[in-house]
C-alpha atoms as a PDB file:
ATOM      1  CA  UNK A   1      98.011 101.453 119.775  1.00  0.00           C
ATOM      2  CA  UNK A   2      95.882  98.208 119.433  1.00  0.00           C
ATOM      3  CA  UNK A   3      97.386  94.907 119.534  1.00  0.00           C
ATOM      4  CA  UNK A   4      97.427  93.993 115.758  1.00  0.00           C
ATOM      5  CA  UNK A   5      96.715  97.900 114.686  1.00  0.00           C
ATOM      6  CA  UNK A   6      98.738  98.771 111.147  1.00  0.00           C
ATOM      7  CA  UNK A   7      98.793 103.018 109.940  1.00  0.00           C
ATOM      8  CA  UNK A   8      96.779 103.269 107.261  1.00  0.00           C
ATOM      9  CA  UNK A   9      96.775 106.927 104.867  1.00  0.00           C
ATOM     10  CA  UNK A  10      93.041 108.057 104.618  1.00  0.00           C
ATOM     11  CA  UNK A  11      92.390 110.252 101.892  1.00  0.00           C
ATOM     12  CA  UNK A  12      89.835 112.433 102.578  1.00  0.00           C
ATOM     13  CA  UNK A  13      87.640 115.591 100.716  1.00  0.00           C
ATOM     14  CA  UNK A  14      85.852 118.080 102.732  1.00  0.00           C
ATOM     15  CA  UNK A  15      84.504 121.795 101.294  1.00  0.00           C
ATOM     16  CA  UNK A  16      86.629 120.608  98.099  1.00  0.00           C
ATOM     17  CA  UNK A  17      89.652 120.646 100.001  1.00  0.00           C
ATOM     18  CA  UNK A  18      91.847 117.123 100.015  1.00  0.00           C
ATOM     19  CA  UNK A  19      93.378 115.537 103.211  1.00  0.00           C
ATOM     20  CA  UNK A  20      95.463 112.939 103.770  1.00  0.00           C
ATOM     21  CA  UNK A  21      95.392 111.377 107.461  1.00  0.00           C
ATOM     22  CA  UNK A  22      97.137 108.847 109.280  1.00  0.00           C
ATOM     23  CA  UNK A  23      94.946 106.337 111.077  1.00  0.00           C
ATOM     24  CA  UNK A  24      96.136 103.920 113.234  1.00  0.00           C
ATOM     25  CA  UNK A  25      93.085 100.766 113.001  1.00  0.00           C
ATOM     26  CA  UNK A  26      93.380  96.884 112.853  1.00  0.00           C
ATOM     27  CA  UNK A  27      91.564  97.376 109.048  1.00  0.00           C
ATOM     28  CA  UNK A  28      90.982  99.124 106.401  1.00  0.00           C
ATOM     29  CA  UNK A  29      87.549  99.230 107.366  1.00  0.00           C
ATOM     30  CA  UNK A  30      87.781 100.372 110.977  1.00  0.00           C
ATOM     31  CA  UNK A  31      90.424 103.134 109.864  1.00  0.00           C
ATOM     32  CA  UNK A  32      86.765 104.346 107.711  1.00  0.00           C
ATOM     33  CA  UNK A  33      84.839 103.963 110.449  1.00  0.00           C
ATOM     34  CA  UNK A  34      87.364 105.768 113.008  1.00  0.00           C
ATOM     35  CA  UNK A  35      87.162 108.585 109.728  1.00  0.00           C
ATOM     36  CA  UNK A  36      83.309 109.102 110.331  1.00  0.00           C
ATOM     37  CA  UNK A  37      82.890 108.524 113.780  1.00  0.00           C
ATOM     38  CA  UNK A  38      85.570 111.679 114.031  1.00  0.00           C
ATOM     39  CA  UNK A  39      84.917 113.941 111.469  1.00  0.00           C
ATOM     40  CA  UNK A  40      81.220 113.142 110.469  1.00  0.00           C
ATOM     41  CA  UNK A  41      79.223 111.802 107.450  1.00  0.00           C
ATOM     42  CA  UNK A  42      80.056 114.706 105.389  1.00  0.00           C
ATOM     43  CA  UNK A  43      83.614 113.664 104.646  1.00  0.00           C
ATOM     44  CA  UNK A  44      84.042 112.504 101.188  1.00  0.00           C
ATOM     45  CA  UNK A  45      86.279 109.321 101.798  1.00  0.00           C
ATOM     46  CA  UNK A  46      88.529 109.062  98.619  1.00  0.00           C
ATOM     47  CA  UNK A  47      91.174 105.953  99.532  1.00  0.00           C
ATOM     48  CA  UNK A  48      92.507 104.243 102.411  1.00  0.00           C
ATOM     49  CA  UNK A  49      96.049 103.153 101.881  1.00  0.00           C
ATOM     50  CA  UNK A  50      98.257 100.719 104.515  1.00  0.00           C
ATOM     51  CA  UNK A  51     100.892 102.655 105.231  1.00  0.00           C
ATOM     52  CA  UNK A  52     103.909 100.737 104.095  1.00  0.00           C
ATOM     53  CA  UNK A  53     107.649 100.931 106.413  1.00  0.00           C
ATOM     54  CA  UNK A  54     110.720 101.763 104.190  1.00  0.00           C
ATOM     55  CA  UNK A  55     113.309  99.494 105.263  1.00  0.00           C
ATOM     56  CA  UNK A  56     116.357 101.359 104.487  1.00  0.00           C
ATOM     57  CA  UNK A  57     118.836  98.714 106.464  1.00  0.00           C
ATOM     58  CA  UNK A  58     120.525  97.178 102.857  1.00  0.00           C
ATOM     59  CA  UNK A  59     122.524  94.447 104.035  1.00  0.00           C
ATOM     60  CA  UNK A  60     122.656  93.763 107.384  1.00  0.00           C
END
């Protein structure tokens, strides 16, 4: 992992069947880019979420 990198949940649509992905980029633009470069031009990119950490640790 990238110095600055975040997870970010890509939501993706290919042969009309829905994905969601973890990608680990420093954007929500290169997590996109890291999509197409991957999988190709014919994935239907729906969202890209950051992926946000629970912090269950209530008071301490």
């Amino acid at each position: 992992m990238r110095c600055g990198a975040k997870c970010f949940l890509v939501e993706v649509e290919a042969d009309g069947i829905k994905q969601t992905m973890p990608i680990s980029a420093r954007t929500s633009a290169e997590a996109r880019k890291t999509i197409r470069l991957e999988y190709g031009a014919e994935w239907n990119i729906l969202s890209v979420k950051e992926e946000k950490k629970s912090s269950n640790q209530a008071g301490s």
